[in-house]
Each structure stands twice: as structure tokens, then as C-alpha cells.
PDB file of N, CA and C in Angstrom:
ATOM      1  N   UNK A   1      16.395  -1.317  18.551  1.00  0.00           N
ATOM      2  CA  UNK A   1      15.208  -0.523  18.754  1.00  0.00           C
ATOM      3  C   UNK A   1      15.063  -0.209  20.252  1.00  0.00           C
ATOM      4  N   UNK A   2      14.794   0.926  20.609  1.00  0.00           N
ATOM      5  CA  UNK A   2      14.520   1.302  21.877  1.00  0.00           C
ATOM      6  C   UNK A   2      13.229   0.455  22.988  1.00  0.00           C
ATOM      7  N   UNK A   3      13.705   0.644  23.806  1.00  0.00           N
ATOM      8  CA  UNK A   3      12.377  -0.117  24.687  1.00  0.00           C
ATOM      9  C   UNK A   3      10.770  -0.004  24.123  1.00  0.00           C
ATOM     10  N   UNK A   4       9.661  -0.966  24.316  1.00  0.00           N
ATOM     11  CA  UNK A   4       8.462  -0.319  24.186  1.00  0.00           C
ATOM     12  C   UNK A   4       7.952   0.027  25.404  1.00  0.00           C
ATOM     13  N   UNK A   5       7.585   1.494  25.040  1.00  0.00           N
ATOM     14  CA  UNK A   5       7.375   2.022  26.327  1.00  0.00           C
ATOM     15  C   UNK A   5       5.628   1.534  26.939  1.00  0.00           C
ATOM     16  N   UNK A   6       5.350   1.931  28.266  1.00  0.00           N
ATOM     17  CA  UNK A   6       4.390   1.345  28.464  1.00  0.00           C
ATOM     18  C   UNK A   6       3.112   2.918  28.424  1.00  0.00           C
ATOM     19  N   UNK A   7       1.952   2.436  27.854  1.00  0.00           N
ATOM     20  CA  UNK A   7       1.184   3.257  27.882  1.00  0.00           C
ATOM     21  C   UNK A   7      -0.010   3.414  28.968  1.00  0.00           C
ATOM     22  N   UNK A   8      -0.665   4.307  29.313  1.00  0.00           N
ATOM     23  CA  UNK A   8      -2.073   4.174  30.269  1.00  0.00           C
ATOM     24  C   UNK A   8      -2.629   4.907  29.435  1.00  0.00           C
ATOM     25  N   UNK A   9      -4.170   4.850  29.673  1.00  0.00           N
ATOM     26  CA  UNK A   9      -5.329   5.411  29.353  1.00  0.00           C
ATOM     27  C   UNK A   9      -6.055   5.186  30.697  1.00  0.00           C
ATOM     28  N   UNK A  10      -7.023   5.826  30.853  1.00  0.00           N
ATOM     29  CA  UNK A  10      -8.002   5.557  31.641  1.00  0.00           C
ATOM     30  C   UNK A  10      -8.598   4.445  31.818  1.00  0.00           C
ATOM     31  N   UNK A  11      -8.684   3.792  30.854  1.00  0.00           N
ATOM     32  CA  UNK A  11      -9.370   2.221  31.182  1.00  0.00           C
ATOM     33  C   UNK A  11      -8.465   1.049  30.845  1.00  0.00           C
ATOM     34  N   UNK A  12      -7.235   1.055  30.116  1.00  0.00           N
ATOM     35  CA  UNK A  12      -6.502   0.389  29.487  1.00  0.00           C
ATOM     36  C   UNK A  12      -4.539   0.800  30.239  1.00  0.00           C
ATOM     37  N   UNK A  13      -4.118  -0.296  30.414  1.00  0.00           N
ATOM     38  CA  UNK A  13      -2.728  -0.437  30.246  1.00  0.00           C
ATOM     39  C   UNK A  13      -2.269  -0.891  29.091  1.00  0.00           C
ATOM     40  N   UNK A  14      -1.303  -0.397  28.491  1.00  0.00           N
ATOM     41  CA  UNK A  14      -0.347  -1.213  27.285  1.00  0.00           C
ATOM     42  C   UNK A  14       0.732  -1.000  27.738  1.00  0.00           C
ATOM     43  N   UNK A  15       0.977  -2.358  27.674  1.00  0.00           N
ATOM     44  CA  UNK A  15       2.666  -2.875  28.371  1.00  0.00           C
ATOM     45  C   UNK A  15       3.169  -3.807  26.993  1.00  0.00           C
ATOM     46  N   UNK A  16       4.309  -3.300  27.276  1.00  0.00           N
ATOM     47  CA  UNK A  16       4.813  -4.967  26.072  1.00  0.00           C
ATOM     48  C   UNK A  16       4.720  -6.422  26.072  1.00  0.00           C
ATOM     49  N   UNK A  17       4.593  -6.797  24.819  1.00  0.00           N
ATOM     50  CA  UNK A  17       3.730  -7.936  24.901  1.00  0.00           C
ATOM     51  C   UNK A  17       5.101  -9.275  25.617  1.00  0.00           C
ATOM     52  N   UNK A  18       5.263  -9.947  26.314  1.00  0.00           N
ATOM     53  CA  UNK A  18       5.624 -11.062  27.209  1.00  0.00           C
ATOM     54  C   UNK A  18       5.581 -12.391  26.164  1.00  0.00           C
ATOM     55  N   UNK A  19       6.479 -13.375  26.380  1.00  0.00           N
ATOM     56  CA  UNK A  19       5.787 -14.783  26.009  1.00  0.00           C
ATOM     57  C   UNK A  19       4.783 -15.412  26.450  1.00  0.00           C
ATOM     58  N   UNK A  20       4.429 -14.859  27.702  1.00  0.00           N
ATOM     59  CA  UNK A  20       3.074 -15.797  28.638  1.00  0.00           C
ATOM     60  C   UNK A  20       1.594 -15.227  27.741  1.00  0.00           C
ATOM     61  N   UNK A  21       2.077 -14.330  27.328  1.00  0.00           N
ATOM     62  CA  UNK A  21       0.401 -13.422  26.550  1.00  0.00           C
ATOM     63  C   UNK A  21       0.049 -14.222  25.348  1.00  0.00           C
ATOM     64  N   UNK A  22       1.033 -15.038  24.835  1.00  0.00           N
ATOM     65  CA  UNK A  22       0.608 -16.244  24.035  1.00  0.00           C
ATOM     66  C   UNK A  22      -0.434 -16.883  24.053  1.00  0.00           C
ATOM     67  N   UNK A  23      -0.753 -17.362  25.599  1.00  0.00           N
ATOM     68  CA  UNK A  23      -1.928 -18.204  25.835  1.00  0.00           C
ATOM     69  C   UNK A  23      -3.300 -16.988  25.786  1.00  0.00           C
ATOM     70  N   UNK A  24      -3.278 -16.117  26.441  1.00  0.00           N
ATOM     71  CA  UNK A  24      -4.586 -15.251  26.089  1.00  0.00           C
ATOM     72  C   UNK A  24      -5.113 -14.856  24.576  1.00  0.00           C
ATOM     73  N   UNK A  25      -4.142 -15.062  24.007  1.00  0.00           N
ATOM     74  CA  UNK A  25      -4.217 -14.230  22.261  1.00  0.00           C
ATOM     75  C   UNK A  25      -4.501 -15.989  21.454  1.00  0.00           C
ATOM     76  N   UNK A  26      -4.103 -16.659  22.091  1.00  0.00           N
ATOM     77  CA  UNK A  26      -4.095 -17.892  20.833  1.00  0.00           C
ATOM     78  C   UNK A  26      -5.441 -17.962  19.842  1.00  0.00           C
ATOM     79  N   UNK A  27      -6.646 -18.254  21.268  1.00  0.00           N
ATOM     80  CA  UNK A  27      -8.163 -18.729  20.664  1.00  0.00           C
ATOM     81  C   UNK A  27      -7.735 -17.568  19.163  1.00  0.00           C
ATOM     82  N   UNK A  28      -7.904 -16.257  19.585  1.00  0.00           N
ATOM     83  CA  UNK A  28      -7.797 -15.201  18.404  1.00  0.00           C
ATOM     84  C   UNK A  28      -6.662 -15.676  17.157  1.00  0.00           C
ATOM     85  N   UNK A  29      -5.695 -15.961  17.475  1.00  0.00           N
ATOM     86  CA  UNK A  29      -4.653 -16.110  16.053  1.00  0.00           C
ATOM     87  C   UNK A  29      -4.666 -18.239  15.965  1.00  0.00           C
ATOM     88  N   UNK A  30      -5.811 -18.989  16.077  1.00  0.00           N
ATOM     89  CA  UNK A  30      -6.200 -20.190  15.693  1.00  0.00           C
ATOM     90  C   UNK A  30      -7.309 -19.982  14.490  1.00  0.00           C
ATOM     91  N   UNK A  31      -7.774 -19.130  14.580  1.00  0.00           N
ATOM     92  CA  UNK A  31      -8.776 -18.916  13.881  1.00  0.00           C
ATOM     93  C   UNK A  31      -8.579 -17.904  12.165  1.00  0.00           C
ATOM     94  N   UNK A  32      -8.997 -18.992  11.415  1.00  0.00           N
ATOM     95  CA  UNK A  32      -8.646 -18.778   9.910  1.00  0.00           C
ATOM     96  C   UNK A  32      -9.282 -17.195   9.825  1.00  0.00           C
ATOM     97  N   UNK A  33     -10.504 -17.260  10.152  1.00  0.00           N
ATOM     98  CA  UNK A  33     -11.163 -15.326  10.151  1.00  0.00           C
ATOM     99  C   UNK A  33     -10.393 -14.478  10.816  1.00  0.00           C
ATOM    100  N   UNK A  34     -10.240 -14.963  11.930  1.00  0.00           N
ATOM    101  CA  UNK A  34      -8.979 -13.417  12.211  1.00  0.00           C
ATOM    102  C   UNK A  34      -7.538 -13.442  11.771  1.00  0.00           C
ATOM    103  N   UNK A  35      -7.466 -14.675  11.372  1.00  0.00           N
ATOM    104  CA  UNK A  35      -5.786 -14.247  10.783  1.00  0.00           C
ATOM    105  C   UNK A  35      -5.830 -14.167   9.126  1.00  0.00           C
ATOM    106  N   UNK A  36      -7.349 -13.895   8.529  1.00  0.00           N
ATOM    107  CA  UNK A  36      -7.340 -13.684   7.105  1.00  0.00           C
ATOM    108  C   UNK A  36      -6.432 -12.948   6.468  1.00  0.00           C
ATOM    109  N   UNK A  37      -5.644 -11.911   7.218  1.00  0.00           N
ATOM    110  CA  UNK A  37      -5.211 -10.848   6.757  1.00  0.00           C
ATOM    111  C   UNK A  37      -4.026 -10.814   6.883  1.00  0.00           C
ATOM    112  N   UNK A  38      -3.520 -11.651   7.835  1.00  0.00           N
ATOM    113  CA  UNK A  38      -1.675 -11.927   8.329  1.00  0.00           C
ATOM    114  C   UNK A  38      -0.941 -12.300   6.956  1.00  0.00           C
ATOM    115  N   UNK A  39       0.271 -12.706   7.029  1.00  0.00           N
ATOM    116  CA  UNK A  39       1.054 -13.025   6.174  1.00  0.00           C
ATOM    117  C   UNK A  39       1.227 -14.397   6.073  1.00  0.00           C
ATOM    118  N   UNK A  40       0.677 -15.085   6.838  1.00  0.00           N
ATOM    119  CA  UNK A  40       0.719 -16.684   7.331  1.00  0.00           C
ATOM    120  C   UNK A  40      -0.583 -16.968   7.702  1.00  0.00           C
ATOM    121  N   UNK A  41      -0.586 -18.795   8.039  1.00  0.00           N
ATOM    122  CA  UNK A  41      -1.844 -18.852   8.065  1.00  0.00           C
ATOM    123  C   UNK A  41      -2.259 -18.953   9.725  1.00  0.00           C
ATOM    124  N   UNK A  42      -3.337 -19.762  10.095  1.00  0.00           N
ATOM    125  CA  UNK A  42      -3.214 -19.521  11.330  1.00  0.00           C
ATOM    126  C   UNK A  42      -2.747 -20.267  12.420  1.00  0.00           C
ATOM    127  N   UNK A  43      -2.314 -20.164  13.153  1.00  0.00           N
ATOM    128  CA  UNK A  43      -1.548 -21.068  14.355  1.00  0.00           C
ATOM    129  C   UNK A  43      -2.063 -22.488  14.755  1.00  0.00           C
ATOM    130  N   UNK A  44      -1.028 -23.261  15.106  1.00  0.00           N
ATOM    131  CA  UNK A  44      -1.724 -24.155  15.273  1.00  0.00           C
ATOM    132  C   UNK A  44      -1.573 -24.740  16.750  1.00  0.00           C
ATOM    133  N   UNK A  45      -0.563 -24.065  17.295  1.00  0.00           N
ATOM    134  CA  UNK A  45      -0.056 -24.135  18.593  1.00  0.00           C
ATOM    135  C   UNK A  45       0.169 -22.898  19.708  1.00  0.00           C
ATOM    136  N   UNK A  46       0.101 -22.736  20.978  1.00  0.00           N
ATOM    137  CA  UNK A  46       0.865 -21.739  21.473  1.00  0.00           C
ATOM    138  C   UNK A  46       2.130 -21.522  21.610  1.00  0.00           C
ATOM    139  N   UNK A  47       2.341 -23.164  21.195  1.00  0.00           N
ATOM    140  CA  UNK A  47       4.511 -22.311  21.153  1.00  0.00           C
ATOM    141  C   UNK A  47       4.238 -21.915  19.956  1.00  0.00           C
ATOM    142  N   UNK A  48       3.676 -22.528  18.572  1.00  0.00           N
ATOM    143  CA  UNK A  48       3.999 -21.721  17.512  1.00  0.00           C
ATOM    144  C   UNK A  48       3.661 -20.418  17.913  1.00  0.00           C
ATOM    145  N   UNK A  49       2.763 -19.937  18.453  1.00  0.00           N
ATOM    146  CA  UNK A  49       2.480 -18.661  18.439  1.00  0.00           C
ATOM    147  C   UNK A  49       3.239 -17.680  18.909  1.00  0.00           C
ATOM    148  N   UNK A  50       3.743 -18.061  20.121  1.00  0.00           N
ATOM    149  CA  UNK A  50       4.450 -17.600  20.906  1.00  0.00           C
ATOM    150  C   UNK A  50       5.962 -17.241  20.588  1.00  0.00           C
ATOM    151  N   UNK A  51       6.270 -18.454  19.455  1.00  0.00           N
ATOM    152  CA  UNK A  51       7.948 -18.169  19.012  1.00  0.00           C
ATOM    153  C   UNK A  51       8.071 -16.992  17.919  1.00  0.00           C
ATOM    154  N   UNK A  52       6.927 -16.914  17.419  1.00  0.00           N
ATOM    155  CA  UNK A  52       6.137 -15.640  16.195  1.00  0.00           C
ATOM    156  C   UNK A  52       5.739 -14.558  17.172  1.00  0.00           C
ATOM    157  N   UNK A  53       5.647 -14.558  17.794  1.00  0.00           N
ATOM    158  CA  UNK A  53       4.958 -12.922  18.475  1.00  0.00           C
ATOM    159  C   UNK A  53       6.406 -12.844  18.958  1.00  0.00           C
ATOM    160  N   UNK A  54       7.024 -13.354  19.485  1.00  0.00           N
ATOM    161  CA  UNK A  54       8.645 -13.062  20.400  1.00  0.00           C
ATOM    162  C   UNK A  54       9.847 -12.923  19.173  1.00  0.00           C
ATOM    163  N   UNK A  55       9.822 -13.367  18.173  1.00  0.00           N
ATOM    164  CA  UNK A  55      10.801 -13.290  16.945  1.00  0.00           C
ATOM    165  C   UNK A  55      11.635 -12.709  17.509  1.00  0.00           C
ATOM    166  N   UNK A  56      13.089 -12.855  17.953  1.00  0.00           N
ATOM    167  CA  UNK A  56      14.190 -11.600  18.554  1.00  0.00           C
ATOM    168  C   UNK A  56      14.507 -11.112  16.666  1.00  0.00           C
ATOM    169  N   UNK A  57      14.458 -11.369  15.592  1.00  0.00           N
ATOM    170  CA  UNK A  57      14.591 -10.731  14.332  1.00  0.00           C
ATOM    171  C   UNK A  57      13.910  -9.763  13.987  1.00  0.00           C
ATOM    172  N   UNK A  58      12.470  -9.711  14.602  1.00  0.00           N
ATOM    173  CA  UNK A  58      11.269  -8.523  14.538  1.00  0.00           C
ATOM    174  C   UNK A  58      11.626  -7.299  14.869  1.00  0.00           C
ATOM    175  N   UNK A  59      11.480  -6.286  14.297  1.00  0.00           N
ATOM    176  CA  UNK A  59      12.333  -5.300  14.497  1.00  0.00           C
ATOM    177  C   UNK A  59      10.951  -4.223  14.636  1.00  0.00           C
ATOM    178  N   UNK A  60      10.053  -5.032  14.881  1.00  0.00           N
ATOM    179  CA  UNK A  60       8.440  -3.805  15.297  1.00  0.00           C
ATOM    180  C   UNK A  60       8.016  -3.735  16.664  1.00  0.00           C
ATOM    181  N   UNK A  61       7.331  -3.549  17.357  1.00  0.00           N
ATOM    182  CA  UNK A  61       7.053  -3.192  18.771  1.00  0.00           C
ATOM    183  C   UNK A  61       5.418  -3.694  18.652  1.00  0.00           C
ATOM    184  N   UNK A  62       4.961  -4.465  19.792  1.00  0.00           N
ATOM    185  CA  UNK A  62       3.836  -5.524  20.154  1.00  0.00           C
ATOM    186  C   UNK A  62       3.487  -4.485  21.562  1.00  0.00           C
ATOM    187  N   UNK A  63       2.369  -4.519  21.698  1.00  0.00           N
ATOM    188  CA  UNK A  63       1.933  -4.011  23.020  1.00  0.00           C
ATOM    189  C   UNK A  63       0.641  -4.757  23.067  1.00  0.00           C
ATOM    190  N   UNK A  64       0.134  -5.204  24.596  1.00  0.00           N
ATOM    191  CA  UNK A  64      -0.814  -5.904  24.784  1.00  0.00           C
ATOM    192  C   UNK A  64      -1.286  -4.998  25.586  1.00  0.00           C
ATOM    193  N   UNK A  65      -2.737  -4.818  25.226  1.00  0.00           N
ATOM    194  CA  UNK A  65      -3.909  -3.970  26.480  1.00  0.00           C
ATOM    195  C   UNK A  65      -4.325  -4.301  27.354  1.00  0.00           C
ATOM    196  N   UNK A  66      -4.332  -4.438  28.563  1.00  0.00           N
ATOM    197  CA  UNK A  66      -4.754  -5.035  29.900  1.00  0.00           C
ATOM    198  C   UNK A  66      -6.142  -3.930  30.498  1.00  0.00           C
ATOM    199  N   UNK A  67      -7.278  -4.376  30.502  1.00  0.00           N
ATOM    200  CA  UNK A  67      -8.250  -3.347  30.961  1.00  0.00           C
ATOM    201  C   UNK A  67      -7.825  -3.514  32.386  1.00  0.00           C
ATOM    202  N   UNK A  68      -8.023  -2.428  32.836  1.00  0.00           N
ATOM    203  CA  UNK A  68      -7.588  -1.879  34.207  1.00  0.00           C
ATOM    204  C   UNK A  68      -8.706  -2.563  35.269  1.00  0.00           C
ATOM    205  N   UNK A  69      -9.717  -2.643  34.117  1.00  0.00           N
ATOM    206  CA  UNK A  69     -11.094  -2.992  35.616  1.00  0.00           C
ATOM    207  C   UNK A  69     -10.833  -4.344  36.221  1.00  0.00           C
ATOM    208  N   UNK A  70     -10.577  -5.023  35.546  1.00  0.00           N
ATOM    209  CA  UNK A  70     -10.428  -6.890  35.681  1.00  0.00           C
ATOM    210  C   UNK A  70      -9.479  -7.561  35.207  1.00  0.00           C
ATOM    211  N   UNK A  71      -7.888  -6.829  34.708  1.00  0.00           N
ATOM    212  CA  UNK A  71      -6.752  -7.194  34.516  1.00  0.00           C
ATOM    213  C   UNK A  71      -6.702  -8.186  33.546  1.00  0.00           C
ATOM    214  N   UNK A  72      -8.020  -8.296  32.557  1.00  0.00           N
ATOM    215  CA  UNK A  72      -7.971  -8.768  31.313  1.00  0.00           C
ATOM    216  C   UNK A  72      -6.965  -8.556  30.325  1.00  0.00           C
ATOM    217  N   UNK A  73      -6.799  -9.622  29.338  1.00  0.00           N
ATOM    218  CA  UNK A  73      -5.625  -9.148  28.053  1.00  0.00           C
ATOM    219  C   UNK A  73      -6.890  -8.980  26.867  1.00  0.00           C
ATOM    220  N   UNK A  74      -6.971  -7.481  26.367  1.00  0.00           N
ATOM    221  CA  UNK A  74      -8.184  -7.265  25.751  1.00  0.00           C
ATOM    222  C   UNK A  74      -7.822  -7.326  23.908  1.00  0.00           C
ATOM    223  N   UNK A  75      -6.543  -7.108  23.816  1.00  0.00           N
ATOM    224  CA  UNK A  75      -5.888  -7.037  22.200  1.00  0.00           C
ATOM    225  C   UNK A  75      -4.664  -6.836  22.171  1.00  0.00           C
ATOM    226  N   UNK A  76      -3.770  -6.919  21.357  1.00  0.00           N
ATOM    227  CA  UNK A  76      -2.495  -7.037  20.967  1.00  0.00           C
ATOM    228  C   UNK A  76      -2.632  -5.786  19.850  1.00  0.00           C
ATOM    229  N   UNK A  77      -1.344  -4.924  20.203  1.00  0.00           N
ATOM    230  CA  UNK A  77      -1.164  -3.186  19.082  1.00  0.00           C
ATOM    231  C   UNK A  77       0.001  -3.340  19.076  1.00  0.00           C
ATOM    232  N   UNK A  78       0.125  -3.085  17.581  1.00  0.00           N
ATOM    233  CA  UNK A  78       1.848  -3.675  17.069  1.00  0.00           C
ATOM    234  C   UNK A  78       1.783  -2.265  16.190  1.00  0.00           C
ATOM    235  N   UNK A  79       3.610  -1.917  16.059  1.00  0.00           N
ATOM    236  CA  UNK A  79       3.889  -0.607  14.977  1.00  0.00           C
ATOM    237  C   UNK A  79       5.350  -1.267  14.769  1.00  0.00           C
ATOM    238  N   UNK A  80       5.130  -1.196  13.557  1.00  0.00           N
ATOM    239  CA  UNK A  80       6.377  -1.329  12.429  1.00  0.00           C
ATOM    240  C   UNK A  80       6.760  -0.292  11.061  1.00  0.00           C
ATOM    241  N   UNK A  81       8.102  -0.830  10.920  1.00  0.00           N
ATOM    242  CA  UNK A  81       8.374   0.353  10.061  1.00  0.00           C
ATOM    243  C   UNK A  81       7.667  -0.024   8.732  1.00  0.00           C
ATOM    244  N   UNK A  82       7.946   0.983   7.658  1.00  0.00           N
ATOM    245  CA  UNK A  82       7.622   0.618   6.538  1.00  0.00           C
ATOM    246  C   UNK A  82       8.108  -0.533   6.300  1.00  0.00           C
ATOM    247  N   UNK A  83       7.340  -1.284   5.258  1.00  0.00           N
ATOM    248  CA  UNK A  83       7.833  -2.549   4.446  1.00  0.00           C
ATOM    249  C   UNK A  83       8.041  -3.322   5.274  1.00  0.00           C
ATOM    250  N   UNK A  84       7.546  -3.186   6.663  1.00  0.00           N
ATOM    251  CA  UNK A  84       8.249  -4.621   7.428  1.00  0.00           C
ATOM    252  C   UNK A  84       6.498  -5.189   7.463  1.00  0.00           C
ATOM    253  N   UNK A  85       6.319  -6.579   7.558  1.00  0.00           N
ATOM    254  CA  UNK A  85       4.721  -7.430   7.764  1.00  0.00           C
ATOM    255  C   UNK A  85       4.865  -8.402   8.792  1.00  0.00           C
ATOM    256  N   UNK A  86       3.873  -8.589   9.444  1.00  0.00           N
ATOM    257  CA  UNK A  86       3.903  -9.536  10.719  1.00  0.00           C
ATOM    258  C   UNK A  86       2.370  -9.123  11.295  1.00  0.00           C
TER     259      UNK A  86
END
């Protein structure tokens, strides 16, 4: 798969998502309500998390949003092909 490219908006960067972005996203994928909808349940670690968001088998593209004002990590935007889940 080709690089993920990096995006701007006016208030937002999306760059590809890193192993270190693990620790900003965890609180979010520990929690049974936001991962109601995943294919798994929810994390229980940041390496688990981290070895799951990095999968070199994943064949979809992760981008993390960085607001521009305060260099926050604001959400994680993933695109995959058909039939693929993660």
C-alpha cells in the first residue's frame, strides 16, 4: 500500500498514526463504550494497543489528528478496503 499521506485543514493536521500515539488513544480504546463496536474487546494495555494499531498485516491506513492550536492528539481516522475490520 502506498504511503499515508499527510493531511492539513485549517485547524487539524493528519499525519500517520506512529507507535508513540498509543499512549494518547489508550484512555479511549480501555473503555468497553467506545470500543462497543470494534471487532475485539477492549484493551487492556498500551503495548496491547499499540501492537493492534501498528499490525505490519493491516493492510488499511490510520491517521491521527493533531489540532494545530495546542499540538493535541484529538482522534484516530482509519480507511480500509472492503471486507477488511479493525
Amino acid at each position: 500500500m502506498p504511503d499515508t499521506p499527510l493531511i492539513e485543514t485549517d485547524q487539524y493536521r493528519l499525519r500517520k498514526l506512529e507507535p508513540g500515539d498509543s499512549a494518547a488513544l489508550f484512555e479511549t480504546f480501555a473503555s468497553e463504550e467506545a470500543c462497543r463496536f470494534l471487532a475485539r474487546p477492549r484493551f487492556e494495555s498500551e503495548a496491547e494497543l499499540c501492537a493492534w494499531l501498528t499490525d505490519p498485516e493491516w493492510n488499511g491506513r490510520s491517521w491521527v489528528a493533531i489540532d494545530k492550536s495546542d499540538g493535541a492528539l484529538v482522534g484516530r481516522f482509519v480507511a480500509v478496503r472492503p471486507g477488511m475490520t479493525r
